[in-house]
C-alpha atoms as a PDB file:
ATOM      1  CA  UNK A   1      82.169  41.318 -39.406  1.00  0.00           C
ATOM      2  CA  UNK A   2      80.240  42.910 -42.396  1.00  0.00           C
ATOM      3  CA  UNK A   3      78.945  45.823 -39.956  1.00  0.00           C
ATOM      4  CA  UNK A   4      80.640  48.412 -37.645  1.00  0.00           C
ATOM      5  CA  UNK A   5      78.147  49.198 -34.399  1.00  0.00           C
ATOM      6  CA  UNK A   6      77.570  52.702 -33.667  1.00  0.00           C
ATOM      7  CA  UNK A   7      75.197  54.044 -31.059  1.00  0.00           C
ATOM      8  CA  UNK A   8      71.727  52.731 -29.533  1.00  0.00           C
ATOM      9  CA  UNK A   9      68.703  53.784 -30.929  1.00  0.00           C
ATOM     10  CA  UNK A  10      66.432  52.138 -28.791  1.00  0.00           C
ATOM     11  CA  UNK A  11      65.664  48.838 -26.471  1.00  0.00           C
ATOM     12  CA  UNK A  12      63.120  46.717 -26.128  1.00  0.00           C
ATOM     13  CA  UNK A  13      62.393  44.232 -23.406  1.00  0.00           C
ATOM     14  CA  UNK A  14      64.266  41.526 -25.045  1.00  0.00           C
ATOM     15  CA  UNK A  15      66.211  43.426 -27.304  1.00  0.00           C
ATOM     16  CA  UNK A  16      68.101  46.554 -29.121  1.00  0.00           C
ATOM     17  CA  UNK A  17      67.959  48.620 -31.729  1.00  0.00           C
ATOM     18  CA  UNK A  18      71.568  49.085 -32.448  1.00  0.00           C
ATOM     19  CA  UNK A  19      73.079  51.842 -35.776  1.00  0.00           C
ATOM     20  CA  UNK A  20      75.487  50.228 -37.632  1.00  0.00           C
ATOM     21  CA  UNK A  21      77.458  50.879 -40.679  1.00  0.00           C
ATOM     22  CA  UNK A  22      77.875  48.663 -43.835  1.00  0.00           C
ATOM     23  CA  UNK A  23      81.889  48.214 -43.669  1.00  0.00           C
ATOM     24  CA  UNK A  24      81.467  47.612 -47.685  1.00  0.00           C
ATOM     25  CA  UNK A  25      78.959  50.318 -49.130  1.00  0.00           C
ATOM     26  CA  UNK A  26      79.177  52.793 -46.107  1.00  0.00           C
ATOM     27  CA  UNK A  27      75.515  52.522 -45.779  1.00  0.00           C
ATOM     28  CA  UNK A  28      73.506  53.362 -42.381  1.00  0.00           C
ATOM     29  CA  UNK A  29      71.434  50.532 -41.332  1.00  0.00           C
ATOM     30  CA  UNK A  30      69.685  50.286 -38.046  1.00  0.00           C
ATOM     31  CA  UNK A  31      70.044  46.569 -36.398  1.00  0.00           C
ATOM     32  CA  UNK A  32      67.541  44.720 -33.989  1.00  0.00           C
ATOM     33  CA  UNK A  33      68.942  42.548 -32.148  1.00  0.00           C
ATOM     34  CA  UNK A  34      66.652  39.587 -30.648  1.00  0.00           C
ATOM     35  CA  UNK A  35      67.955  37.494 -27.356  1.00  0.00           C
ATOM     36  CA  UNK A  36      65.346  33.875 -28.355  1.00  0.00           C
ATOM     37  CA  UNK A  37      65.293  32.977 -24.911  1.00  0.00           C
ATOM     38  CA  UNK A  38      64.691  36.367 -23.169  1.00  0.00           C
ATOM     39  CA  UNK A  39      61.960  37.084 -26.027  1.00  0.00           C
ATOM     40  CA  UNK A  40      60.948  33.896 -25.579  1.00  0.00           C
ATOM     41  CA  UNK A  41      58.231  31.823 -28.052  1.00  0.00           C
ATOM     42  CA  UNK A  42      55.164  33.964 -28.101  1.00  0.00           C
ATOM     43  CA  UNK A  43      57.312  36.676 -28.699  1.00  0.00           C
ATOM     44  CA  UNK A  44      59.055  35.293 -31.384  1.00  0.00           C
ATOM     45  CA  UNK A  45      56.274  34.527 -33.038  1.00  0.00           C
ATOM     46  CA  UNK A  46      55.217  37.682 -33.116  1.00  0.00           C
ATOM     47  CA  UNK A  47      58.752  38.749 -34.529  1.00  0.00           C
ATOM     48  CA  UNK A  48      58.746  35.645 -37.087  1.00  0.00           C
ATOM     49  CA  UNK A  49      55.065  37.084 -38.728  1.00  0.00           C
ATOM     50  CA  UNK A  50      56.741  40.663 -38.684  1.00  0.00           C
ATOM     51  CA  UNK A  51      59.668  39.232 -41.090  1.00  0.00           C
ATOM     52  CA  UNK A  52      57.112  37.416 -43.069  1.00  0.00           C
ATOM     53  CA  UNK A  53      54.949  40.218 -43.942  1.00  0.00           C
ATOM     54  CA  UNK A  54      58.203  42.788 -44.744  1.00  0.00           C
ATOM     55  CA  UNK A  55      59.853  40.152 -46.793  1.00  0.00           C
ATOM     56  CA  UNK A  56      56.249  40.505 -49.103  1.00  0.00           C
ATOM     57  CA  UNK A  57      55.916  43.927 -48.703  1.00  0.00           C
ATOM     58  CA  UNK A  58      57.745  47.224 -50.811  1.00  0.00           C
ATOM     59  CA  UNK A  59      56.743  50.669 -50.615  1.00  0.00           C
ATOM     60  CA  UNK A  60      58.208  53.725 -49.585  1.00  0.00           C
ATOM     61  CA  UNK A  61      56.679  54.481 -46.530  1.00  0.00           C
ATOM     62  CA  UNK A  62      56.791  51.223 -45.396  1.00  0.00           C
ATOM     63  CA  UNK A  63      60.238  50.300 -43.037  1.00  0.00           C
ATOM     64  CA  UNK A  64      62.309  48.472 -45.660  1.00  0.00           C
ATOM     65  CA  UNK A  65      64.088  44.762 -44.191  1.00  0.00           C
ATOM     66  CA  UNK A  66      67.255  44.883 -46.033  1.00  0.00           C
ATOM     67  CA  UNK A  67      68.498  41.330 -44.259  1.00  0.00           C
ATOM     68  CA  UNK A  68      68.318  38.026 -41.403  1.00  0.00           C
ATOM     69  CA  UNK A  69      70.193  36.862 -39.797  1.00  0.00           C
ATOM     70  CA  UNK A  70      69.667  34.181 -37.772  1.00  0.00           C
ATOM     71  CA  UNK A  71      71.884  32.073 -34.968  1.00  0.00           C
ATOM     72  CA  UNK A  72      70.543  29.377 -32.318  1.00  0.00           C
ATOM     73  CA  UNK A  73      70.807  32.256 -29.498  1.00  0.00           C
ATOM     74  CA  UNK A  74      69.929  35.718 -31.408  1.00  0.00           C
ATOM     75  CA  UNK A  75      68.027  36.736 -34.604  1.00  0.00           C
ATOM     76  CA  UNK A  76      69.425  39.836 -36.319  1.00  0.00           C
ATOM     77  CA  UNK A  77      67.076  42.468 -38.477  1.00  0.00           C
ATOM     78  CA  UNK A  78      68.848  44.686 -40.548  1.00  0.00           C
ATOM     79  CA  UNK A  79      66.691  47.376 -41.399  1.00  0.00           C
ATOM     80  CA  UNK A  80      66.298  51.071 -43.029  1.00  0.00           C
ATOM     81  CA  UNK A  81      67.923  53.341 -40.879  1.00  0.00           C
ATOM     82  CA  UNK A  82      65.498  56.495 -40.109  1.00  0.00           C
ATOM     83  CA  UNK A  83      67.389  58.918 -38.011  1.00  0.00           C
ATOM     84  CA  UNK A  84      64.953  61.567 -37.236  1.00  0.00           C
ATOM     85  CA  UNK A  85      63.582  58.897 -35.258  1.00  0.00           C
ATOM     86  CA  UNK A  86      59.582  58.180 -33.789  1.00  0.00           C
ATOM     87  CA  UNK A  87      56.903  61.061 -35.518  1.00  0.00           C
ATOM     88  CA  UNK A  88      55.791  60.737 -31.400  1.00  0.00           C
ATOM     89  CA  UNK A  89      58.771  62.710 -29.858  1.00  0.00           C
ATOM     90  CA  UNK A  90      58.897  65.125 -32.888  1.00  0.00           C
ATOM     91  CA  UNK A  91      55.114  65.821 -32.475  1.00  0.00           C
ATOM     92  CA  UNK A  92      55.529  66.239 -28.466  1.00  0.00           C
ATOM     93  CA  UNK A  93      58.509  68.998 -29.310  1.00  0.00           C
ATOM     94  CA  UNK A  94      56.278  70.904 -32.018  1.00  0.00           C
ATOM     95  CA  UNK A  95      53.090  70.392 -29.708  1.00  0.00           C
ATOM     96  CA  UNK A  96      50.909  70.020 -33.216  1.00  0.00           C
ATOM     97  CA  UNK A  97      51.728  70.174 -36.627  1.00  0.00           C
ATOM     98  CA  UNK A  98      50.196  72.668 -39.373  1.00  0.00           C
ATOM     99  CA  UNK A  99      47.160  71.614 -41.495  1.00  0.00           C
ATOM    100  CA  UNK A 100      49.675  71.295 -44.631  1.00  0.00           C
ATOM    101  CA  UNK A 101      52.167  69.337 -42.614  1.00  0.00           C
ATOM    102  CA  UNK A 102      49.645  67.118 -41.421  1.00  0.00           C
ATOM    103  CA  UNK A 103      48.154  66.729 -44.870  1.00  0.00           C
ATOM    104  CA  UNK A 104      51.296  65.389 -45.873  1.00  0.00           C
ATOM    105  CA  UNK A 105      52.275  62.657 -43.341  1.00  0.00           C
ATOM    106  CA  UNK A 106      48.636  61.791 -43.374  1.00  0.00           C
ATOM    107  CA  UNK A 107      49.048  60.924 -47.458  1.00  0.00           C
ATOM    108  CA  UNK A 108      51.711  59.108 -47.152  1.00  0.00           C
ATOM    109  CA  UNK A 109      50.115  57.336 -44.312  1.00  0.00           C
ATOM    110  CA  UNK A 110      47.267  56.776 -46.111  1.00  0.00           C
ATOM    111  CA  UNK A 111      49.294  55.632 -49.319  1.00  0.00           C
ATOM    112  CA  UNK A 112      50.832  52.734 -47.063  1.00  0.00           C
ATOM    113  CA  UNK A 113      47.453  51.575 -45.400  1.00  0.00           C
ATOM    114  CA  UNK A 114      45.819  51.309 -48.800  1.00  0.00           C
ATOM    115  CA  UNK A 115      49.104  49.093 -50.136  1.00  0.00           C
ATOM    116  CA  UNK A 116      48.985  47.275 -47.149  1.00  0.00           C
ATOM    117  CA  UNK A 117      45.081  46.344 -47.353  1.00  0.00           C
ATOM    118  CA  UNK A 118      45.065  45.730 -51.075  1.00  0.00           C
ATOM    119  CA  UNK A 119      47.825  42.233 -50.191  1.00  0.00           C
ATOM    120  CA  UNK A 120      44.906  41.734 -47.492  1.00  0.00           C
ATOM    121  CA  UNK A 121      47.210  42.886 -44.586  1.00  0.00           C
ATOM    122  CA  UNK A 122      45.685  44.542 -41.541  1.00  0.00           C
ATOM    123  CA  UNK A 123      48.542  46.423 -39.233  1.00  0.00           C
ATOM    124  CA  UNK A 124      46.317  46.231 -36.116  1.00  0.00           C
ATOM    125  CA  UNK A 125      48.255  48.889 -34.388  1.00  0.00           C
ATOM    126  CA  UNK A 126      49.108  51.945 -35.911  1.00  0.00           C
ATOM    127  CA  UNK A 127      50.245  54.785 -33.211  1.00  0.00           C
ATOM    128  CA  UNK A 128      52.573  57.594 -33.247  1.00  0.00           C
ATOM    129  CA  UNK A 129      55.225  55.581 -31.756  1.00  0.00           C
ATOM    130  CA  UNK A 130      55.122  53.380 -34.773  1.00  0.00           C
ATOM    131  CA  UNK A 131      55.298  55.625 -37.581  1.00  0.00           C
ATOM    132  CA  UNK A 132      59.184  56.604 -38.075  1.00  0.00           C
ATOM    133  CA  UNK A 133      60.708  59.382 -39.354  1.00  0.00           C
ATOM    134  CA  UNK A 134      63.261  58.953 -42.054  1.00  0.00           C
ATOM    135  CA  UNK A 135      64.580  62.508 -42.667  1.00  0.00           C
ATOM    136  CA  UNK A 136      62.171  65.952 -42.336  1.00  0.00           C
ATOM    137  CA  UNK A 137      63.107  69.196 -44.884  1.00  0.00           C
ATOM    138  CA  UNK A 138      61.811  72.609 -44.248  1.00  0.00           C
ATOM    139  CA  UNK A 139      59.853  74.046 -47.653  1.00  0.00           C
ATOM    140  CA  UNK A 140      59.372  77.546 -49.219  1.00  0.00           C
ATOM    141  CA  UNK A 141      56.598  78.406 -45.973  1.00  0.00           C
ATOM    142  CA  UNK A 142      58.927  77.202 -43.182  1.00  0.00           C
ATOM    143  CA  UNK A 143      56.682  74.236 -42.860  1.00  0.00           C
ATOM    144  CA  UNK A 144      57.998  70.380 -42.212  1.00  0.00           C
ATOM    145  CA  UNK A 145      57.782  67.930 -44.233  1.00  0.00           C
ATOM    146  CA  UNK A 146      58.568  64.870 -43.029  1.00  0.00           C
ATOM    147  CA  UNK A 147      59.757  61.746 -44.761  1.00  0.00           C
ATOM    148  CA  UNK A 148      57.765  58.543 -42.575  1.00  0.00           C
ATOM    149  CA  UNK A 149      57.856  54.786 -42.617  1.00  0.00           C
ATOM    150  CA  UNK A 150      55.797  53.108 -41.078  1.00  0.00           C
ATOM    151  CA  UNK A 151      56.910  50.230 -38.561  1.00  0.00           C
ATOM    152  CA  UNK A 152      56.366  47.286 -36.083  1.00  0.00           C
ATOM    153  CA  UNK A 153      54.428  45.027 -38.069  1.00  0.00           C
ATOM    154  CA  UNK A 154      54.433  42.210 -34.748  1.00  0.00           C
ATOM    155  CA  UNK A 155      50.591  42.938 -34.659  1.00  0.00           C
ATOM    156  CA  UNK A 156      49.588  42.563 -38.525  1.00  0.00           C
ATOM    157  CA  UNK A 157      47.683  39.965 -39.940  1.00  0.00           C
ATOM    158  CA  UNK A 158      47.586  38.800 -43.058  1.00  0.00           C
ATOM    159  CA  UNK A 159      43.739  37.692 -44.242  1.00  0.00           C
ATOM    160  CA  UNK A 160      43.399  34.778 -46.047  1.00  0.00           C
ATOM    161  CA  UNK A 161      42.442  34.883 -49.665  1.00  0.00           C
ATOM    162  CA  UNK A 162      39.656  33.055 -51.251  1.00  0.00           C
ATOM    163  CA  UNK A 163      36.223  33.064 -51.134  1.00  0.00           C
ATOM    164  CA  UNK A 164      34.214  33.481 -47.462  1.00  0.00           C
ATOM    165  CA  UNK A 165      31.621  30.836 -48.920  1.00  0.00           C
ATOM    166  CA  UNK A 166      34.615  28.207 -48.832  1.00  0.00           C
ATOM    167  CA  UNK A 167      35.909  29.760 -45.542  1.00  0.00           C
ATOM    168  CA  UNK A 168      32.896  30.334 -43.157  1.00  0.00           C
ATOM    169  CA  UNK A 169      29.496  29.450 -44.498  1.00  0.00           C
ATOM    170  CA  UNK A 170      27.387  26.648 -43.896  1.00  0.00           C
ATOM    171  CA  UNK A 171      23.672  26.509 -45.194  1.00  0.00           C
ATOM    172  CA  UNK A 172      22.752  29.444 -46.397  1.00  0.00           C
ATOM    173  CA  UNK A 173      19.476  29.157 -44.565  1.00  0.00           C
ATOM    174  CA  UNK A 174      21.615  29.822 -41.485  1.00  0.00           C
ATOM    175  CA  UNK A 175      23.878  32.571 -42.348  1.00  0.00           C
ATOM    176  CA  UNK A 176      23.883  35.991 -40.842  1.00  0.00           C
ATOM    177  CA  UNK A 177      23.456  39.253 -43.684  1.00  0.00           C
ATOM    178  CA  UNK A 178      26.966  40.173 -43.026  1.00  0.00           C
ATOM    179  CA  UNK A 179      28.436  36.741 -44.616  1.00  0.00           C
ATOM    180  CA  UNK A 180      25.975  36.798 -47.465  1.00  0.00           C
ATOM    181  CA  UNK A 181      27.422  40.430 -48.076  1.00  0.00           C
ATOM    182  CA  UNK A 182      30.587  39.219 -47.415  1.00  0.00           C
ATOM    183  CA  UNK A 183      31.958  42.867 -46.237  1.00  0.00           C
ATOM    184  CA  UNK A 184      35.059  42.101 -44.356  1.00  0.00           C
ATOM    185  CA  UNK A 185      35.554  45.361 -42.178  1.00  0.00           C
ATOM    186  CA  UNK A 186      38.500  44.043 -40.665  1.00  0.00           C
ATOM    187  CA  UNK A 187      40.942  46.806 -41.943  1.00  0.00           C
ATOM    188  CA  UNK A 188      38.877  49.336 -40.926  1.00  0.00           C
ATOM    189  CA  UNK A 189      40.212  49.104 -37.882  1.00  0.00           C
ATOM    190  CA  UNK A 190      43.813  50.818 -39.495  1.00  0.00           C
ATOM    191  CA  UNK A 191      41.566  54.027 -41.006  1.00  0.00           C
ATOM    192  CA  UNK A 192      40.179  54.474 -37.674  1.00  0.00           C
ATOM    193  CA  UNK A 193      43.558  54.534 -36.066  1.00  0.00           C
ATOM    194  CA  UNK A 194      44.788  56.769 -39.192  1.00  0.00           C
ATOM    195  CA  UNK A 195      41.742  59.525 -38.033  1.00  0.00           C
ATOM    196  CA  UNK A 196      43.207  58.817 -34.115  1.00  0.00           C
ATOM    197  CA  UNK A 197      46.676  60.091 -35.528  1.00  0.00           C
ATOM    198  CA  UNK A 198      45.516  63.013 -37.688  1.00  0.00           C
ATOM    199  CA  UNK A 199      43.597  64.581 -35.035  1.00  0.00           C
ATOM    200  CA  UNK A 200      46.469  64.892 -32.490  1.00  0.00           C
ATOM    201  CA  UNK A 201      49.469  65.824 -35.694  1.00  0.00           C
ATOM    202  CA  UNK A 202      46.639  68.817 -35.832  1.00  0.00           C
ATOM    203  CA  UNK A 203      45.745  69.978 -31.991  1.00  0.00           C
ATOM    204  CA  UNK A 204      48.355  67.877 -30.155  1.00  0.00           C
ATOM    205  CA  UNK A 205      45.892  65.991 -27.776  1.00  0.00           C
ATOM    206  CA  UNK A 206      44.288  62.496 -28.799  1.00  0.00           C
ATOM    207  CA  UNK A 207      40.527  62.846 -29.655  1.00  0.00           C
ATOM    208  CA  UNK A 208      39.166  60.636 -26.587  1.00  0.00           C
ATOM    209  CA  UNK A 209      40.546  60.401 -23.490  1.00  0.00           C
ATOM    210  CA  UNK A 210      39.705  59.536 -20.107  1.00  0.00           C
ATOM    211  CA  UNK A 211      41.887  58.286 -16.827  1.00  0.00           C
ATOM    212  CA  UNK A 212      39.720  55.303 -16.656  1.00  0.00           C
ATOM    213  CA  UNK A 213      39.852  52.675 -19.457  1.00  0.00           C
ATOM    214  CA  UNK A 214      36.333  51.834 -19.107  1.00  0.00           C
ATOM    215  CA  UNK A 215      35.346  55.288 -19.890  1.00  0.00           C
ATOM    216  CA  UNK A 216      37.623  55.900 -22.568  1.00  0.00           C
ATOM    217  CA  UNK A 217      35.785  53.052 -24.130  1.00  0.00           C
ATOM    218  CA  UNK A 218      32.776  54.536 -23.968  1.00  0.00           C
ATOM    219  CA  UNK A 219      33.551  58.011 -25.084  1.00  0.00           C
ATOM    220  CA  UNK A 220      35.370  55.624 -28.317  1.00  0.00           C
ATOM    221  CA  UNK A 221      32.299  53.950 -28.805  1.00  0.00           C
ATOM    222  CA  UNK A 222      30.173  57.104 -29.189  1.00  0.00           C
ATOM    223  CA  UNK A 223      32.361  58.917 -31.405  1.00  0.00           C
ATOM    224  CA  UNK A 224      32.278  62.437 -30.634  1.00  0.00           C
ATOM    225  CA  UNK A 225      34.430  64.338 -31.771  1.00  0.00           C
ATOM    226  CA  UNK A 226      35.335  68.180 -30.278  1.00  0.00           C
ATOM    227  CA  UNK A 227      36.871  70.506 -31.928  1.00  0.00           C
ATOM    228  CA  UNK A 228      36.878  73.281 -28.945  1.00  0.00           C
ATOM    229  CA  UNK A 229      40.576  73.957 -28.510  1.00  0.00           C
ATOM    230  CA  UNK A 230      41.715  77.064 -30.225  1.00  0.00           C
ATOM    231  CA  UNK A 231      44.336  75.616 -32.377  1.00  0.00           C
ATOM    232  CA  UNK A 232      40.833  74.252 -34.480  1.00  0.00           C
ATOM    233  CA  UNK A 233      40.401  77.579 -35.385  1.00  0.00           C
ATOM    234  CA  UNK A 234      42.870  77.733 -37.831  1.00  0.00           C
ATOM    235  CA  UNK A 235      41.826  74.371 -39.662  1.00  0.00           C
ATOM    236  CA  UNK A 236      40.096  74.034 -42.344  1.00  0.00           C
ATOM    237  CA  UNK A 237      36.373  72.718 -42.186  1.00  0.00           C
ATOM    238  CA  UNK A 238      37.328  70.031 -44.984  1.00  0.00           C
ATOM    239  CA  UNK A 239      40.494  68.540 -42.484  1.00  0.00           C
ATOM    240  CA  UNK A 240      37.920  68.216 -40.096  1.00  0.00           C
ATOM    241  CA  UNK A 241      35.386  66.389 -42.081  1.00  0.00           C
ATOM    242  CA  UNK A 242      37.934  64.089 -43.482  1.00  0.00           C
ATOM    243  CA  UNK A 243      37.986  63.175 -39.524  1.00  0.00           C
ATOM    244  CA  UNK A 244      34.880  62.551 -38.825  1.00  0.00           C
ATOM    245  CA  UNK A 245      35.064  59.942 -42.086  1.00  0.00           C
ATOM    246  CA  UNK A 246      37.964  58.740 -40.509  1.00  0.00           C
ATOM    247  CA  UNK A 247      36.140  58.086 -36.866  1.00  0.00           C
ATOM    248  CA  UNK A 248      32.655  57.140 -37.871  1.00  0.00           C
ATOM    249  CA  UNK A 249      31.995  54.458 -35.190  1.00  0.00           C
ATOM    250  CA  UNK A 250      30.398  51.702 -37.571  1.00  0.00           C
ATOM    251  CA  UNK A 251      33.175  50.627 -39.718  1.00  0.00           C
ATOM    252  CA  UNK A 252      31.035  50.101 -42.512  1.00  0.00           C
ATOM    253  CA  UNK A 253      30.419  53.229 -43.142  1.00  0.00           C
ATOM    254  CA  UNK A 254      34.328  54.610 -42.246  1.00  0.00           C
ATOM    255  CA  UNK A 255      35.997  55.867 -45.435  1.00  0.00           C
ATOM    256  CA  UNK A 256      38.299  53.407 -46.381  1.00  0.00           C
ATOM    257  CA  UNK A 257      42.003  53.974 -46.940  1.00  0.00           C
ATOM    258  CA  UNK A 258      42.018  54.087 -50.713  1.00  0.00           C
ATOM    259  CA  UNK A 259      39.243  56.689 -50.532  1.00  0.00           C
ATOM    260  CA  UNK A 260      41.459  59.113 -48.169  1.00  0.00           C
ATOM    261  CA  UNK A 261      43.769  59.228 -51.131  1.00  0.00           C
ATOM    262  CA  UNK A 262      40.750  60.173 -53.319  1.00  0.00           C
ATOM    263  CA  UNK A 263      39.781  62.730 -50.924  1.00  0.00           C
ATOM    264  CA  UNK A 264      39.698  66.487 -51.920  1.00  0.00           C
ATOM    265  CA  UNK A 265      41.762  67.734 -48.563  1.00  0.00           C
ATOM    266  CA  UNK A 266      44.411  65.139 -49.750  1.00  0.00           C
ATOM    267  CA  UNK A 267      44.345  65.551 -53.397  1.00  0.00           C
END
């Protein structure tokens, strides 16, 4: 027994989140806890490429893996503990954040992504719900600022390295413009979701939405973006053109994340 359980911090459908405390050091950790034959083999997949890409990953608003365990029945995750819990449910009690607030989750956001993409690792789904929130301090203008890591790396994909002549191409007589170019837009799809989350830190309400799923596509495939609700008053026009960067529809010509930390609203 090298940990003392303390209090739930969450379930899943084939496991919990547990708090525990290091019986040596004293140290908060937060535990999941992973039933193999509940979760059963897709899902553990899934889990198995999570541990794979924190064990290669360090930065500090990525969630840090301190340990694994592993026994034929379970698989334990001992993780960074973040007690203010998902950026979701403190967003839903502020109803939106303040242009400098957002600024700053959105930089630190934005400093992950770009770590992330230059080891060639695409989350594939980045949401509220996955960004935590490791502690939050109040500054000299009453305004939050909120220390976030982000999480659930079951989705992320690591891109292989190496040359896309080797990987795809046959004759060259054959191949489509967008393999001689070799552009890979495939983490693109992370800035987008980055513009999806900026948007409602700074009016509360997600930039497309519609009650049927095949509409919602649509109004995501055209792209506009509204700015109509009051609280866009009191943003800046620069905040809102870093979103439309963020939600250009072709991914080619989305800013990417490393330029988002070059930007002059970030910088």
């Amino acid at each position: 027994e090298i940990y003392s359980f303390g209090r739930k911090l969450g379930q899943g459908s084939f496991g919990v989140v547990i708090e525990v405390k290091h019986k040596g050091t004293g140290k908060k950790w937060a535990i999941k806890k992973v039933n193999r034959k509940k979760a059963g083999s897709s899902a553990m997949k899934l889990l198995e490429r999570e541990v794979n890409i924190l064990k290669r990953v360090n930065h500090e608003h990525i969630i840090h893996l301190e340990e694994v365990y592993e026994t034929p029945k379970r698989m334990y995750l001992v993780m960074e503990l973040c007690e203010d819990g998902e950026l979701k449910n403190i967003l839903h009690s502020k109803g939106h954040f303040t242009e400098n607030e957002t600024r700053h989750i959105i930089q630190s956001l934005a400093s992950a992504i770009a770590y992330l993409h230059k080891k060639d690792i695409v989350h594939r789904d980045l949401k509220l719900e996955n960004i935590l929130v490791k502690s939050s301090d109040i500054d000299e203008a009453n305004e939050m600022k909120l220390n976030i890591k982000v999480t659930d790396f079951g989705l992320a994909v690591q891109k292989a390295g190496g040359s896309v002549f080797q990987s795809i191409c046959g004759t060259p007589m054959y191949m489509a413009p967008e393999v001689i170019s070799a552009h890979d837009y495939s983490q693109q799809c992370d800035v987008w979701s980055i513009g999806v989350i900026m948007y409602m830190l700074l009016c509360g309400e997600p930039p497309f939405t519609a009650s049927l799923e095949e509409k919602l596509f649509e109004l995501i495939r055209k792209g506009d973006l509204c700015f109509k609700n009051a609280v866009w008053e009191t943003v800046s026009e620069a905040a809102k053109q870093v979103l439309r960067l963020l939600l250009r529809v072709d991914p080619a010509h989305r800013i990417t994340a490393n330029e988002l930390l070059d930007n002059q609203w970030i910088t």
